[in-house]
PDB file of N, CA and C in Angstrom:
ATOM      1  N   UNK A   1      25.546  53.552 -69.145  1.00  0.00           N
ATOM      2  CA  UNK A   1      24.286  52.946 -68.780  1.00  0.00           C
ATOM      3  C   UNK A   1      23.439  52.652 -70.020  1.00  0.00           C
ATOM      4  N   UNK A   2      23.366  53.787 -70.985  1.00  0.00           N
ATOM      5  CA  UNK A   2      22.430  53.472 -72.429  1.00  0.00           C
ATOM      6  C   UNK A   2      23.189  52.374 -73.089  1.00  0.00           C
ATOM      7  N   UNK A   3      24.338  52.248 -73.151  1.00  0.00           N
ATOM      8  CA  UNK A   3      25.065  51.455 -73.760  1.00  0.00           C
ATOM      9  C   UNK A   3      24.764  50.321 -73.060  1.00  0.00           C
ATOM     10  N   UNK A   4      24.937  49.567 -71.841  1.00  0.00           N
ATOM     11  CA  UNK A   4      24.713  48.675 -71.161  1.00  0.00           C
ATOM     12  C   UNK A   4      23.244  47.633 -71.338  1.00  0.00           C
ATOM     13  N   UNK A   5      22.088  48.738 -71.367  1.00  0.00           N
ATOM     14  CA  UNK A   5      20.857  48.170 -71.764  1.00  0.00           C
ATOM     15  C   UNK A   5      20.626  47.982 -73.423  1.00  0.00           C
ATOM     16  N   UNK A   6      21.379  48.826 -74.130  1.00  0.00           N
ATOM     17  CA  UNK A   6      21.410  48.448 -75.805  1.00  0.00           C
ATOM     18  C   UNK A   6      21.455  46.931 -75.934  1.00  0.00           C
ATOM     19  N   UNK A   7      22.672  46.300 -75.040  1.00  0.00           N
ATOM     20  CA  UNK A   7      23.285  45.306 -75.343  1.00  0.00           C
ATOM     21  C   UNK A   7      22.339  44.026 -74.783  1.00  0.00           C
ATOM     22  N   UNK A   8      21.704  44.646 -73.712  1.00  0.00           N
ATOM     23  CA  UNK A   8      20.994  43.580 -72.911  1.00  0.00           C
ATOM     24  C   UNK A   8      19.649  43.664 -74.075  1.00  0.00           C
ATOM     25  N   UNK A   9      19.014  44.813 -74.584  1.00  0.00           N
ATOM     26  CA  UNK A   9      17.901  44.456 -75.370  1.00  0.00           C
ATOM     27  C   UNK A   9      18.738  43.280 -76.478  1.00  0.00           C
ATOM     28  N   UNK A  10      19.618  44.207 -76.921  1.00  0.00           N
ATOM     29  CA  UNK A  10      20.326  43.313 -78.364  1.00  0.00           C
ATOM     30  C   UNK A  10      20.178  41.356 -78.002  1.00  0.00           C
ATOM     31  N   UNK A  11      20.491  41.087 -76.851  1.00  0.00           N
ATOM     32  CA  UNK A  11      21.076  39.883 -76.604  1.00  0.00           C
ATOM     33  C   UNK A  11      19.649  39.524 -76.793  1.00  0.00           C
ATOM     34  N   UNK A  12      18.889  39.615 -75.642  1.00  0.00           N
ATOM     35  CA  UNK A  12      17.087  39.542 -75.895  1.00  0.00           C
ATOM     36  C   UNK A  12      16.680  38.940 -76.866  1.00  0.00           C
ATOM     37  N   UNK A  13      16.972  39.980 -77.973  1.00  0.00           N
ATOM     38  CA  UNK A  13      15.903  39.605 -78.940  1.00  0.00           C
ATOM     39  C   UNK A  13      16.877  38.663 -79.825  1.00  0.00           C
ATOM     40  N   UNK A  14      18.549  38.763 -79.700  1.00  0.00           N
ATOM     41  CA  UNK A  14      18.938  37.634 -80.547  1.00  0.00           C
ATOM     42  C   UNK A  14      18.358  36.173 -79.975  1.00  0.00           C
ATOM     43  N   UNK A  15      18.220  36.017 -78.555  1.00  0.00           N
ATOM     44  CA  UNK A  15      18.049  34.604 -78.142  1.00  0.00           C
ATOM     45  C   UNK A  15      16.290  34.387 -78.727  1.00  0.00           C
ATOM     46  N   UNK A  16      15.653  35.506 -79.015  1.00  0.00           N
ATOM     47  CA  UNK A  16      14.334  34.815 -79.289  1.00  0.00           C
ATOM     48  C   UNK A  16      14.914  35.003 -81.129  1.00  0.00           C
ATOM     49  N   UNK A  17      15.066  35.347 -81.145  1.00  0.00           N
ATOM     50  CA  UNK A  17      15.110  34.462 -82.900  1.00  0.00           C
ATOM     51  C   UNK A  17      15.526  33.599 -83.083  1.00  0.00           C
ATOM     52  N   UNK A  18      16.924  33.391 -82.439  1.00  0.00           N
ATOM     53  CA  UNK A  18      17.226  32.127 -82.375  1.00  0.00           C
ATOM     54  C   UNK A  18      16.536  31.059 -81.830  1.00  0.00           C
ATOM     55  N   UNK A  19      15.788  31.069 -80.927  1.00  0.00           N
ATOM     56  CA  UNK A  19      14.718  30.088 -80.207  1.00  0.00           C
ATOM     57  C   UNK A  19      13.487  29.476 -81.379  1.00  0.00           C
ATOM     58  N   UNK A  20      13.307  31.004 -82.403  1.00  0.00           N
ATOM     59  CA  UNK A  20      12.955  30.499 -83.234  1.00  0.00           C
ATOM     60  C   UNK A  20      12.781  29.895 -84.742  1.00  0.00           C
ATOM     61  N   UNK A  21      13.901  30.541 -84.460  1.00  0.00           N
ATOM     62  CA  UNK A  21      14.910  29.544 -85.909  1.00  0.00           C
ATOM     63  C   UNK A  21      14.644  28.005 -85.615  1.00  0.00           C
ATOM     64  N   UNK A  22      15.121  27.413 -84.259  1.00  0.00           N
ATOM     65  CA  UNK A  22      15.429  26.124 -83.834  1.00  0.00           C
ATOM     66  C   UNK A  22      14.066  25.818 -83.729  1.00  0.00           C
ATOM     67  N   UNK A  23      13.180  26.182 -83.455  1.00  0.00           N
ATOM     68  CA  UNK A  23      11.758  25.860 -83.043  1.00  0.00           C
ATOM     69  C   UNK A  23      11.207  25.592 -84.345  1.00  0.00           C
ATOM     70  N   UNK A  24      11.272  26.286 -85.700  1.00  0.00           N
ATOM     71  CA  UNK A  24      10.753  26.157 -86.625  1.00  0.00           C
ATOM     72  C   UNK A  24      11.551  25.105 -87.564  1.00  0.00           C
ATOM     73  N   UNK A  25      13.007  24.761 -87.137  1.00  0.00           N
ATOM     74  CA  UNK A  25      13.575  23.471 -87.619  1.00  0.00           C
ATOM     75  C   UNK A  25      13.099  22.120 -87.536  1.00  0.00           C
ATOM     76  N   UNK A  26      12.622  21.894 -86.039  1.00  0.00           N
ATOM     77  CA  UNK A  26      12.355  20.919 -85.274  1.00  0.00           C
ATOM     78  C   UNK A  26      11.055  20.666 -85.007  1.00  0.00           C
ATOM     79  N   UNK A  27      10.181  21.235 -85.940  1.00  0.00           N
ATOM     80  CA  UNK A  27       8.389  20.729 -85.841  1.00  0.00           C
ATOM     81  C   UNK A  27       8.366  19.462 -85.624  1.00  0.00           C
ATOM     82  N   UNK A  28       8.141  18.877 -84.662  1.00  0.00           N
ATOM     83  CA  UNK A  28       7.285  16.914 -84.190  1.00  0.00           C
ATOM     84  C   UNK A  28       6.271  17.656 -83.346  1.00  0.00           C
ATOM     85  N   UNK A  29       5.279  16.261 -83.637  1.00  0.00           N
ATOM     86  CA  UNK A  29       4.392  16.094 -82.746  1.00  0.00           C
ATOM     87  C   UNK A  29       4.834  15.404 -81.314  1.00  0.00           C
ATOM     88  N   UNK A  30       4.616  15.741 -80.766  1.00  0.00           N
ATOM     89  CA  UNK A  30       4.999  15.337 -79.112  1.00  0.00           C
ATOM     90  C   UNK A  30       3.914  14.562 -78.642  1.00  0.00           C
ATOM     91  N   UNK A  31       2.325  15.323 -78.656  1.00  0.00           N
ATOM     92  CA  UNK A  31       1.256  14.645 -77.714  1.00  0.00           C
ATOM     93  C   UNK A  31       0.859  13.243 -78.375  1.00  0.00           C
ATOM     94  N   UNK A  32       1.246  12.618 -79.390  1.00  0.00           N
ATOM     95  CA  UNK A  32       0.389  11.691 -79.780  1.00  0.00           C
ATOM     96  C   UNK A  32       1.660  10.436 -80.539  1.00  0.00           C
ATOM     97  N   UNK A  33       1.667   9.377 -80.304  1.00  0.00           N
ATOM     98  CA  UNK A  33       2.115   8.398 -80.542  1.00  0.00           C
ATOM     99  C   UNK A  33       2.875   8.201 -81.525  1.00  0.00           C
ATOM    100  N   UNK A  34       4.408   8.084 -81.157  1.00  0.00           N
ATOM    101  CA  UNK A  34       5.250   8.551 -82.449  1.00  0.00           C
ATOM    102  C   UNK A  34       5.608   9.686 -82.661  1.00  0.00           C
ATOM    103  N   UNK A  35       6.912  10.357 -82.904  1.00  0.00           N
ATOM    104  CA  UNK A  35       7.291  11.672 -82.921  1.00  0.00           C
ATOM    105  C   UNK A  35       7.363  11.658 -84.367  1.00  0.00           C
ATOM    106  N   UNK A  36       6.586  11.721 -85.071  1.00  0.00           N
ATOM    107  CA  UNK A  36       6.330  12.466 -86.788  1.00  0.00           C
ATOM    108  C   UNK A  36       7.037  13.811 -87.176  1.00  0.00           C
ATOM    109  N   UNK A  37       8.003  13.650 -88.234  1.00  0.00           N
ATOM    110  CA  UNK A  37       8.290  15.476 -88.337  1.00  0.00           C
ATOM    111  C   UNK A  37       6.738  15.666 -88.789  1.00  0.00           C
ATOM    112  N   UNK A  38       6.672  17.170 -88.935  1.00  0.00           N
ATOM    113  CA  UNK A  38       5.437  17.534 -89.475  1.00  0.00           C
ATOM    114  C   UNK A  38       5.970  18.279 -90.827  1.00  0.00           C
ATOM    115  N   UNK A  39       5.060  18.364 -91.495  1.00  0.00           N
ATOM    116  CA  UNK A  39       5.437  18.603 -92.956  1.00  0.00           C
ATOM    117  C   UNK A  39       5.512  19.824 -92.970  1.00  0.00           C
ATOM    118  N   UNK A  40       4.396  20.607 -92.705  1.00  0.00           N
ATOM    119  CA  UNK A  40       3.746  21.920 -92.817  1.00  0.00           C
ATOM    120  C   UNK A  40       2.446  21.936 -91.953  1.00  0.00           C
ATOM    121  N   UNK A  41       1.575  23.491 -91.980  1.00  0.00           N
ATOM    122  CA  UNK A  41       0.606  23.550 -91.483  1.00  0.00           C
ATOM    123  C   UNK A  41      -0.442  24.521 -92.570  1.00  0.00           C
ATOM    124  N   UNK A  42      -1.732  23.915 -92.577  1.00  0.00           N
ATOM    125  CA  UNK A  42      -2.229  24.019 -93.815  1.00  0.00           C
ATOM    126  C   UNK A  42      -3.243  24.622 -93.036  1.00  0.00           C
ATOM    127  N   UNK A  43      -3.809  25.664 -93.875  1.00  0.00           N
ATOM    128  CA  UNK A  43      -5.384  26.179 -93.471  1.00  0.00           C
ATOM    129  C   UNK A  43      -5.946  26.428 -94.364  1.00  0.00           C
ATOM    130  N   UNK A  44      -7.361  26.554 -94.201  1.00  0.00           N
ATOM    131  CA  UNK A  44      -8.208  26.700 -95.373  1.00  0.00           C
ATOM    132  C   UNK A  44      -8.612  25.528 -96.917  1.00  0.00           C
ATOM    133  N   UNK A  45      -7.899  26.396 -98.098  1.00  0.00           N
ATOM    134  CA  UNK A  45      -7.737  26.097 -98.914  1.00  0.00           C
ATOM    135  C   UNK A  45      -6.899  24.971 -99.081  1.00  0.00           C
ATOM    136  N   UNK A  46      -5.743  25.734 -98.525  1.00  0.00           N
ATOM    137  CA  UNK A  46      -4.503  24.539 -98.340  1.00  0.00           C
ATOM    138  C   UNK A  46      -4.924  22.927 -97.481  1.00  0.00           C
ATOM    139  N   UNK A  47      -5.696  23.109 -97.164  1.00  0.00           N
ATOM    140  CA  UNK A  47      -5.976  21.731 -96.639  1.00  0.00           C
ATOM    141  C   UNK A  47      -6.912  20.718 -97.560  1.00  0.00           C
ATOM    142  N   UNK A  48      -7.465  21.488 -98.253  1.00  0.00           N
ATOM    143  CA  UNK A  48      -8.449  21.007 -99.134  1.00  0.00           C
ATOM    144  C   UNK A  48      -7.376  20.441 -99.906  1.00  0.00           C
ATOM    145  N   UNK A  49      -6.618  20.820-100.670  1.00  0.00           N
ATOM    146  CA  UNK A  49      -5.647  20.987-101.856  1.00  0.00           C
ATOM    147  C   UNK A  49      -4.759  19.369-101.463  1.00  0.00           C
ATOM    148  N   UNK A  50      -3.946  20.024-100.034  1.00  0.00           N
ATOM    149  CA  UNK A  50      -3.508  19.134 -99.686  1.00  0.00           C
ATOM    150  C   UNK A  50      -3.861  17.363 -99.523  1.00  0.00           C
ATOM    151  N   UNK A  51      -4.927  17.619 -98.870  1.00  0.00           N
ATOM    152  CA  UNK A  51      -5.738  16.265 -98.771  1.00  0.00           C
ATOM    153  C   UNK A  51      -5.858  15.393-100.597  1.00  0.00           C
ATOM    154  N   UNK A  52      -6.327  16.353-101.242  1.00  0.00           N
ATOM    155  CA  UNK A  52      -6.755  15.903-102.899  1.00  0.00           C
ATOM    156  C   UNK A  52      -5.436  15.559-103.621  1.00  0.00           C
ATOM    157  N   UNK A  53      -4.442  16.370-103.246  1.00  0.00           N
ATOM    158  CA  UNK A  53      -3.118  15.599-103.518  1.00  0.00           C
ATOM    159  C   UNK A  53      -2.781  14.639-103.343  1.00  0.00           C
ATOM    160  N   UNK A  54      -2.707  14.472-102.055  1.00  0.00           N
ATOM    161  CA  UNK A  54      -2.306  13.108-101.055  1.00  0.00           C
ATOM    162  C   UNK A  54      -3.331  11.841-101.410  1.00  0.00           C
ATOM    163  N   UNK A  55      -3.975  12.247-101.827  1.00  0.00           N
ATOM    164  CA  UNK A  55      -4.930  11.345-101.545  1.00  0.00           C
ATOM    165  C   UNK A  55      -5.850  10.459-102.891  1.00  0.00           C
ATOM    166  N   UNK A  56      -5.067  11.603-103.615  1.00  0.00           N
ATOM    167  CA  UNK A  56      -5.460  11.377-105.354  1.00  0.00           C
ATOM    168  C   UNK A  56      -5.569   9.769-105.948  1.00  0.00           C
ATOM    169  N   UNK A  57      -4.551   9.247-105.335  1.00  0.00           N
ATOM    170  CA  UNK A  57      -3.995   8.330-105.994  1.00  0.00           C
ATOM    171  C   UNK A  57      -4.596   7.162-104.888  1.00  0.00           C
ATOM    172  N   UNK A  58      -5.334   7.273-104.032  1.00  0.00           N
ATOM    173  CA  UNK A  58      -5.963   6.053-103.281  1.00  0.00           C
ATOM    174  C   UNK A  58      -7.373   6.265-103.122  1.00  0.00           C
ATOM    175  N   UNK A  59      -8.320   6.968-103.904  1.00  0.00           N
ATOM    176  CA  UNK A  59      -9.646   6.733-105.002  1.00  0.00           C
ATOM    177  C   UNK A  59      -9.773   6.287-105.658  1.00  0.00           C
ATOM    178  N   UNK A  60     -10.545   5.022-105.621  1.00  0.00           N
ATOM    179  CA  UNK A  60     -11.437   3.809-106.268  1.00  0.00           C
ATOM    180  C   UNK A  60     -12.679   4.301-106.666  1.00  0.00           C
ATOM    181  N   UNK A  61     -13.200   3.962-107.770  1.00  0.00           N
ATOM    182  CA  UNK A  61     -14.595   4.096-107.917  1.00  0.00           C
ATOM    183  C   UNK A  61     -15.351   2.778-107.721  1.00  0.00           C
ATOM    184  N   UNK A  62     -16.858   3.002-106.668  1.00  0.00           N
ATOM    185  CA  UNK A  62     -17.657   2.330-106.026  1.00  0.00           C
ATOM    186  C   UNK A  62     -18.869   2.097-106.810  1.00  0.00           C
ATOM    187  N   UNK A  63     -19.172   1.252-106.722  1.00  0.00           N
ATOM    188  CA  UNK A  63     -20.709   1.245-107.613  1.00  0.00           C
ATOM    189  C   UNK A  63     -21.431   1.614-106.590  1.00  0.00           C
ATOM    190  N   UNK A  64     -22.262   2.570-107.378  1.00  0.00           N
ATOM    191  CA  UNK A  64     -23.640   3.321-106.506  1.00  0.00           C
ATOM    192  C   UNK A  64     -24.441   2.244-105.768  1.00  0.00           C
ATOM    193  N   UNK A  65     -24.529   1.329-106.553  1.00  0.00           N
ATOM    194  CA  UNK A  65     -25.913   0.620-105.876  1.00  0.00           C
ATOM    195  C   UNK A  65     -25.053  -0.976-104.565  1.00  0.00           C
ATOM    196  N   UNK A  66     -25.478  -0.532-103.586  1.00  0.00           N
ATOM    197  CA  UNK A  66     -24.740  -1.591-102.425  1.00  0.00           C
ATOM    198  C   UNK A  66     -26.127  -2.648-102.523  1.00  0.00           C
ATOM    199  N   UNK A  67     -25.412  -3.871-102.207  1.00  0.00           N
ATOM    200  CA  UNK A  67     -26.465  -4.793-101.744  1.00  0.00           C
ATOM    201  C   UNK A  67     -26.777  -4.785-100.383  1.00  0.00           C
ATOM    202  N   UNK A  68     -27.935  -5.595 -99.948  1.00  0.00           N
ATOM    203  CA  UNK A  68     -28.457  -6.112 -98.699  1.00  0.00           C
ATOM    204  C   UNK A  68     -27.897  -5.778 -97.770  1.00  0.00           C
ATOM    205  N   UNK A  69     -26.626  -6.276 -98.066  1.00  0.00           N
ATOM    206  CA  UNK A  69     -25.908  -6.473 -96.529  1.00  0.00           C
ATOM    207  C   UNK A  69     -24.353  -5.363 -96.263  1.00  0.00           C
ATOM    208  N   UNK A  70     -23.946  -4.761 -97.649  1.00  0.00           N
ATOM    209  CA  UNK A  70     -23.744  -3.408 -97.660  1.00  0.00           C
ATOM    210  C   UNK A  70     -24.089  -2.465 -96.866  1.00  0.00           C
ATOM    211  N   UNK A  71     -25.921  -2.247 -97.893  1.00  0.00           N
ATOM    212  CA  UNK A  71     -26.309  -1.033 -96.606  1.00  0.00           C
ATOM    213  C   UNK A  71     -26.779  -1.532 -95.321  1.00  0.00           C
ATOM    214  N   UNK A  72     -27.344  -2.810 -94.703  1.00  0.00           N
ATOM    215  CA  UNK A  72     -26.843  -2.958 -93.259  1.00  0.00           C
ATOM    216  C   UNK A  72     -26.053  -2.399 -92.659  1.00  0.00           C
ATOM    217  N   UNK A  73     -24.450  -2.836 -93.342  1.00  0.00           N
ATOM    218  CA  UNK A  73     -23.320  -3.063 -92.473  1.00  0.00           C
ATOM    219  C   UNK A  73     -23.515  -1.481 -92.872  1.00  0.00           C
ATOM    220  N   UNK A  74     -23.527  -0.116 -93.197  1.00  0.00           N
ATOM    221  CA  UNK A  74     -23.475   0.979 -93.237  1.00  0.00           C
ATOM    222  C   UNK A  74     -24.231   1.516 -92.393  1.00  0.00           C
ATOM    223  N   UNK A  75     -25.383   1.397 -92.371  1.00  0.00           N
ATOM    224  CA  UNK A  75     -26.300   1.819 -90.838  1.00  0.00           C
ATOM    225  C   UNK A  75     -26.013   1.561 -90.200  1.00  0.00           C
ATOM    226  N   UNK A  76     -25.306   0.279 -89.904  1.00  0.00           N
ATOM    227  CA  UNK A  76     -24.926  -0.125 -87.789  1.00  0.00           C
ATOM    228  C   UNK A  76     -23.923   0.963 -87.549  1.00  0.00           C
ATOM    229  N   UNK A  77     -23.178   0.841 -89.180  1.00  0.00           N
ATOM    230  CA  UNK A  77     -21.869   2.028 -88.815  1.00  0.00           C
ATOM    231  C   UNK A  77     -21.996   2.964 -88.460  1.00  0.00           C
ATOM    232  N   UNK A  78     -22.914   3.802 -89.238  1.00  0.00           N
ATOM    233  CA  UNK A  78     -23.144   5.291 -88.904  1.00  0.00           C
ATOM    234  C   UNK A  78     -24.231   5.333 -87.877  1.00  0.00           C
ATOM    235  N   UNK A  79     -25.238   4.216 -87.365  1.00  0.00           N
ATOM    236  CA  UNK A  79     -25.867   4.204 -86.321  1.00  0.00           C
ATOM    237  C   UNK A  79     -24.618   4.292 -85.034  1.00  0.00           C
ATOM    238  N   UNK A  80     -23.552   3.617 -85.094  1.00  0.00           N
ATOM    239  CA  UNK A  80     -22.357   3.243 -83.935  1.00  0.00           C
ATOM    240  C   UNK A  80     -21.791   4.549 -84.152  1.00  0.00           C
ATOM    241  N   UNK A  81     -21.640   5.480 -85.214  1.00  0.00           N
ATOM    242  CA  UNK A  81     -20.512   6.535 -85.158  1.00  0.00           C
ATOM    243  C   UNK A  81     -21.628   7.894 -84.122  1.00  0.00           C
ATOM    244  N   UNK A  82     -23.114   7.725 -84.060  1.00  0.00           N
ATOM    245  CA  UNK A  82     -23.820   9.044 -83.743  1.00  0.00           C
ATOM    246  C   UNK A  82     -23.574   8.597 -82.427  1.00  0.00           C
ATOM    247  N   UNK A  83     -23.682   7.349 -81.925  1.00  0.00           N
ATOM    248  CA  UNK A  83     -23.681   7.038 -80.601  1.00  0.00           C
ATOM    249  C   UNK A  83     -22.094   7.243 -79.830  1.00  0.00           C
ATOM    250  N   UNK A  84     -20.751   6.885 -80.564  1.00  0.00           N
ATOM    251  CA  UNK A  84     -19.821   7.210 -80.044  1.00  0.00           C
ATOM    252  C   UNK A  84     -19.507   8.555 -80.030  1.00  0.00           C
ATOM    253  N   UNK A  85     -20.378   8.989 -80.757  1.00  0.00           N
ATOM    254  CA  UNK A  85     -19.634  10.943 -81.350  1.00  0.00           C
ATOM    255  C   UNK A  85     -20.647  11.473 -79.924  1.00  0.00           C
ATOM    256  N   UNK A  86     -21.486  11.274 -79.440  1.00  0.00           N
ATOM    257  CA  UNK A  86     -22.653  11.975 -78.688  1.00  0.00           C
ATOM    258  C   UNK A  86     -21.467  11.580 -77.197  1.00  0.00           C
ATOM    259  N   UNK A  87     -20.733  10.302 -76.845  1.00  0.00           N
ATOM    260  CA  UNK A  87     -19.329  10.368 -75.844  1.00  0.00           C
ATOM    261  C   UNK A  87     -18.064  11.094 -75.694  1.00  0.00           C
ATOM    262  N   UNK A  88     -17.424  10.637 -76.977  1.00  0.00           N
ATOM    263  CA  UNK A  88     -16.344  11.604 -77.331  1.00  0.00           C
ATOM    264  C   UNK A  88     -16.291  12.591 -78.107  1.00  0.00           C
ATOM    265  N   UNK A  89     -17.226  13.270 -78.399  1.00  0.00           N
ATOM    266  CA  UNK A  89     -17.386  14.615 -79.243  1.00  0.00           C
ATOM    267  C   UNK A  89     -15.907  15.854 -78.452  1.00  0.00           C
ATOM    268  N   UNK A  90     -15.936  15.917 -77.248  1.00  0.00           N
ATOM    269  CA  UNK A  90     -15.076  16.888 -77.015  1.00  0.00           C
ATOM    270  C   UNK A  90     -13.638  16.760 -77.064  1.00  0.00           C
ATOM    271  N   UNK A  91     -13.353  15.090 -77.228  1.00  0.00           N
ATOM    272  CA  UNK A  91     -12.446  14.809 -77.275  1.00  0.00           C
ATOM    273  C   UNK A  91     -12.028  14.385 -78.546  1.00  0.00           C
ATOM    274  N   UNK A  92     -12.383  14.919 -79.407  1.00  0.00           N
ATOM    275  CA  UNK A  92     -12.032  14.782 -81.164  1.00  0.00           C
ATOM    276  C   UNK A  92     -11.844  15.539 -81.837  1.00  0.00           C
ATOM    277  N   UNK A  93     -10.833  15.201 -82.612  1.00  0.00           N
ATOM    278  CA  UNK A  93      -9.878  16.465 -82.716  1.00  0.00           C
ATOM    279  C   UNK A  93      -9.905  16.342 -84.949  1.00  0.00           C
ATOM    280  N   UNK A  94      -9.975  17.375 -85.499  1.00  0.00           N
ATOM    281  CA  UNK A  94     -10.233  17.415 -86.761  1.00  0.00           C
ATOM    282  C   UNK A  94      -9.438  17.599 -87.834  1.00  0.00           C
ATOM    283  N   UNK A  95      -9.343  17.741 -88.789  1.00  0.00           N
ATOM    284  CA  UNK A  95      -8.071  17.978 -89.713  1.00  0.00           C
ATOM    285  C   UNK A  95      -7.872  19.701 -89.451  1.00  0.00           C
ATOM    286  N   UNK A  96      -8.369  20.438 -89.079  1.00  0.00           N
ATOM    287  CA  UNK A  96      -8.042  22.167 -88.831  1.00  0.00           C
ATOM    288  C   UNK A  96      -7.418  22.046 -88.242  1.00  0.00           C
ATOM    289  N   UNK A  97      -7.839  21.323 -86.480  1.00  0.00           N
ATOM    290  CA  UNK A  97      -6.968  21.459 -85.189  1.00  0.00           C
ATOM    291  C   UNK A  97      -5.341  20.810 -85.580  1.00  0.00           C
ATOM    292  N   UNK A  98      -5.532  19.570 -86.159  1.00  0.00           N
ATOM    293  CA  UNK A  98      -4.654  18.684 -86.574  1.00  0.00           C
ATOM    294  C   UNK A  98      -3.348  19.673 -87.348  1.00  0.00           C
ATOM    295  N   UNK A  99      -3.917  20.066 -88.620  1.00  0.00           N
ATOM    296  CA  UNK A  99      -3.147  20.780 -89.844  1.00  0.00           C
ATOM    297  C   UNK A  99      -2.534  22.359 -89.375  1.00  0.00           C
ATOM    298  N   UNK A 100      -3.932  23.149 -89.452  1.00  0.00           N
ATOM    299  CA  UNK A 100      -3.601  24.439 -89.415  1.00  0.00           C
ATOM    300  C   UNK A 100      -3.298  24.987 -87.893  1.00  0.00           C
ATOM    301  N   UNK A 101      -3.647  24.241 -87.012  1.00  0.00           N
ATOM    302  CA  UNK A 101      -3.215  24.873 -85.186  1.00  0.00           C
ATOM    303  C   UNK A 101      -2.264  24.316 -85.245  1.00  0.00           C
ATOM    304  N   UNK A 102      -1.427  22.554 -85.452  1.00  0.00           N
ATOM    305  CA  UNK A 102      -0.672  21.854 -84.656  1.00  0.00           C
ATOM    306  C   UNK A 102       0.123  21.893 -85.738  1.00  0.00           C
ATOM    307  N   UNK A 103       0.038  22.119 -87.328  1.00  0.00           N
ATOM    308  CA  UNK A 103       0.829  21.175 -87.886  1.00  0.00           C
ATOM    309  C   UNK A 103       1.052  19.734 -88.041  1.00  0.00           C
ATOM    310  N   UNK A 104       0.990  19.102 -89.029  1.00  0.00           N
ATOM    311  CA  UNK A 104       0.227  17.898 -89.446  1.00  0.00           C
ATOM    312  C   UNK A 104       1.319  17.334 -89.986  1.00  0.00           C
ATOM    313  N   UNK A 105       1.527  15.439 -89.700  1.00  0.00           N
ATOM    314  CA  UNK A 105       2.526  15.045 -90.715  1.00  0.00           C
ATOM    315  C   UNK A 105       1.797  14.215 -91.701  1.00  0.00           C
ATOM    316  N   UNK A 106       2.439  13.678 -92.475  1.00  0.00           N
ATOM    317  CA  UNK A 106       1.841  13.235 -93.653  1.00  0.00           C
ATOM    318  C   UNK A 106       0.809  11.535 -93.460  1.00  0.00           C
ATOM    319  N   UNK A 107       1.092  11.219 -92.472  1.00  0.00           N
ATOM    320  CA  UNK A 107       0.427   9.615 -91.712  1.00  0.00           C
ATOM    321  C   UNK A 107      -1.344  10.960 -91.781  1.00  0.00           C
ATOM    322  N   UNK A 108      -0.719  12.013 -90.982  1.00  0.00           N
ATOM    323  CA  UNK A 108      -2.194  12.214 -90.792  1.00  0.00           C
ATOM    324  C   UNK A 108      -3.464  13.152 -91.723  1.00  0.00           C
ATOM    325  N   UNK A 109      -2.783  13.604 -92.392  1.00  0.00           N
ATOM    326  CA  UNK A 109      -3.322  13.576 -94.126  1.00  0.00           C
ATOM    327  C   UNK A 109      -4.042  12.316 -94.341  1.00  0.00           C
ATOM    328  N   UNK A 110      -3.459  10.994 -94.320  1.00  0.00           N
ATOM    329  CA  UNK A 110      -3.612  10.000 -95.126  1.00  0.00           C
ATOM    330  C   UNK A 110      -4.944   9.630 -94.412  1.00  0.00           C
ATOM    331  N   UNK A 111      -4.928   9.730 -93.206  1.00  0.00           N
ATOM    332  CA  UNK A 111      -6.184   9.206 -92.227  1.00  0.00           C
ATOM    333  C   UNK A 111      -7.429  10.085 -92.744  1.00  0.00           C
ATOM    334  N   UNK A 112      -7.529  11.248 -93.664  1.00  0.00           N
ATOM    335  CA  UNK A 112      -8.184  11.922 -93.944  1.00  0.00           C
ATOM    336  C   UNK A 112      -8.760  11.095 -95.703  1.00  0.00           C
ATOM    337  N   UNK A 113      -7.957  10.215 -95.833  1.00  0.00           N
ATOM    338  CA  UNK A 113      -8.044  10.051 -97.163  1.00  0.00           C
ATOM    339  C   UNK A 113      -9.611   9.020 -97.669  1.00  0.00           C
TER     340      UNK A 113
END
């Protein structure tokens, strides 16, 4: 009988490692358009880091001073972003949720850039 349940724990816990061996092979995103491997999952620091990596190399420098119709077109923007964010606020999702909960592929780094 001790022998019998040894074997049944043994089997147990081999099928969950193995579940997660394969689970940690096969990171995609599923919920969102396109099955992306994901690279890694970054928190904190690592996201900071990450982003400045990625992203190093597609920073331009802007001249400080915008004309006329610059800062217009910048107020309607950020006037249009308080008004859509005050709709979909619960439904927006951030580089933490993205990176460090879901695991992130590299398309969505770049959207951060």
């Amino acid at each position: 009988m001790k022998n019998s349940c040894f074997w049944r724990a043994f089997a147990l816990v081999a099928i969950i490692f193995c579940l997660e061996v394969v689970k940690a092979e096969q990171l995609y995103k599923v919920s969102e358009v396109g099955n992306r491997p994901v690279i890694a999952k970054f928190c904190g620091d690592q996201i900071n880091d990450a982003v400045t990596a990625s992203c190093s190399w597609r920073r331009t420098r802007r001249s400080a001073i915008m004309d006329e119709n610059e800062a217009l077109s910048f107020l309607q923007y950020q006037r249009s972003l308080r008004h859509a964010g005050r709709q979909a606020r619960s439904a927006q999702t951030d580089i933490v949720e993205e990176c460090c909960i879901e695991g992130c592929a590299m398309e969505e780094i770049y959207e951060y850039c």
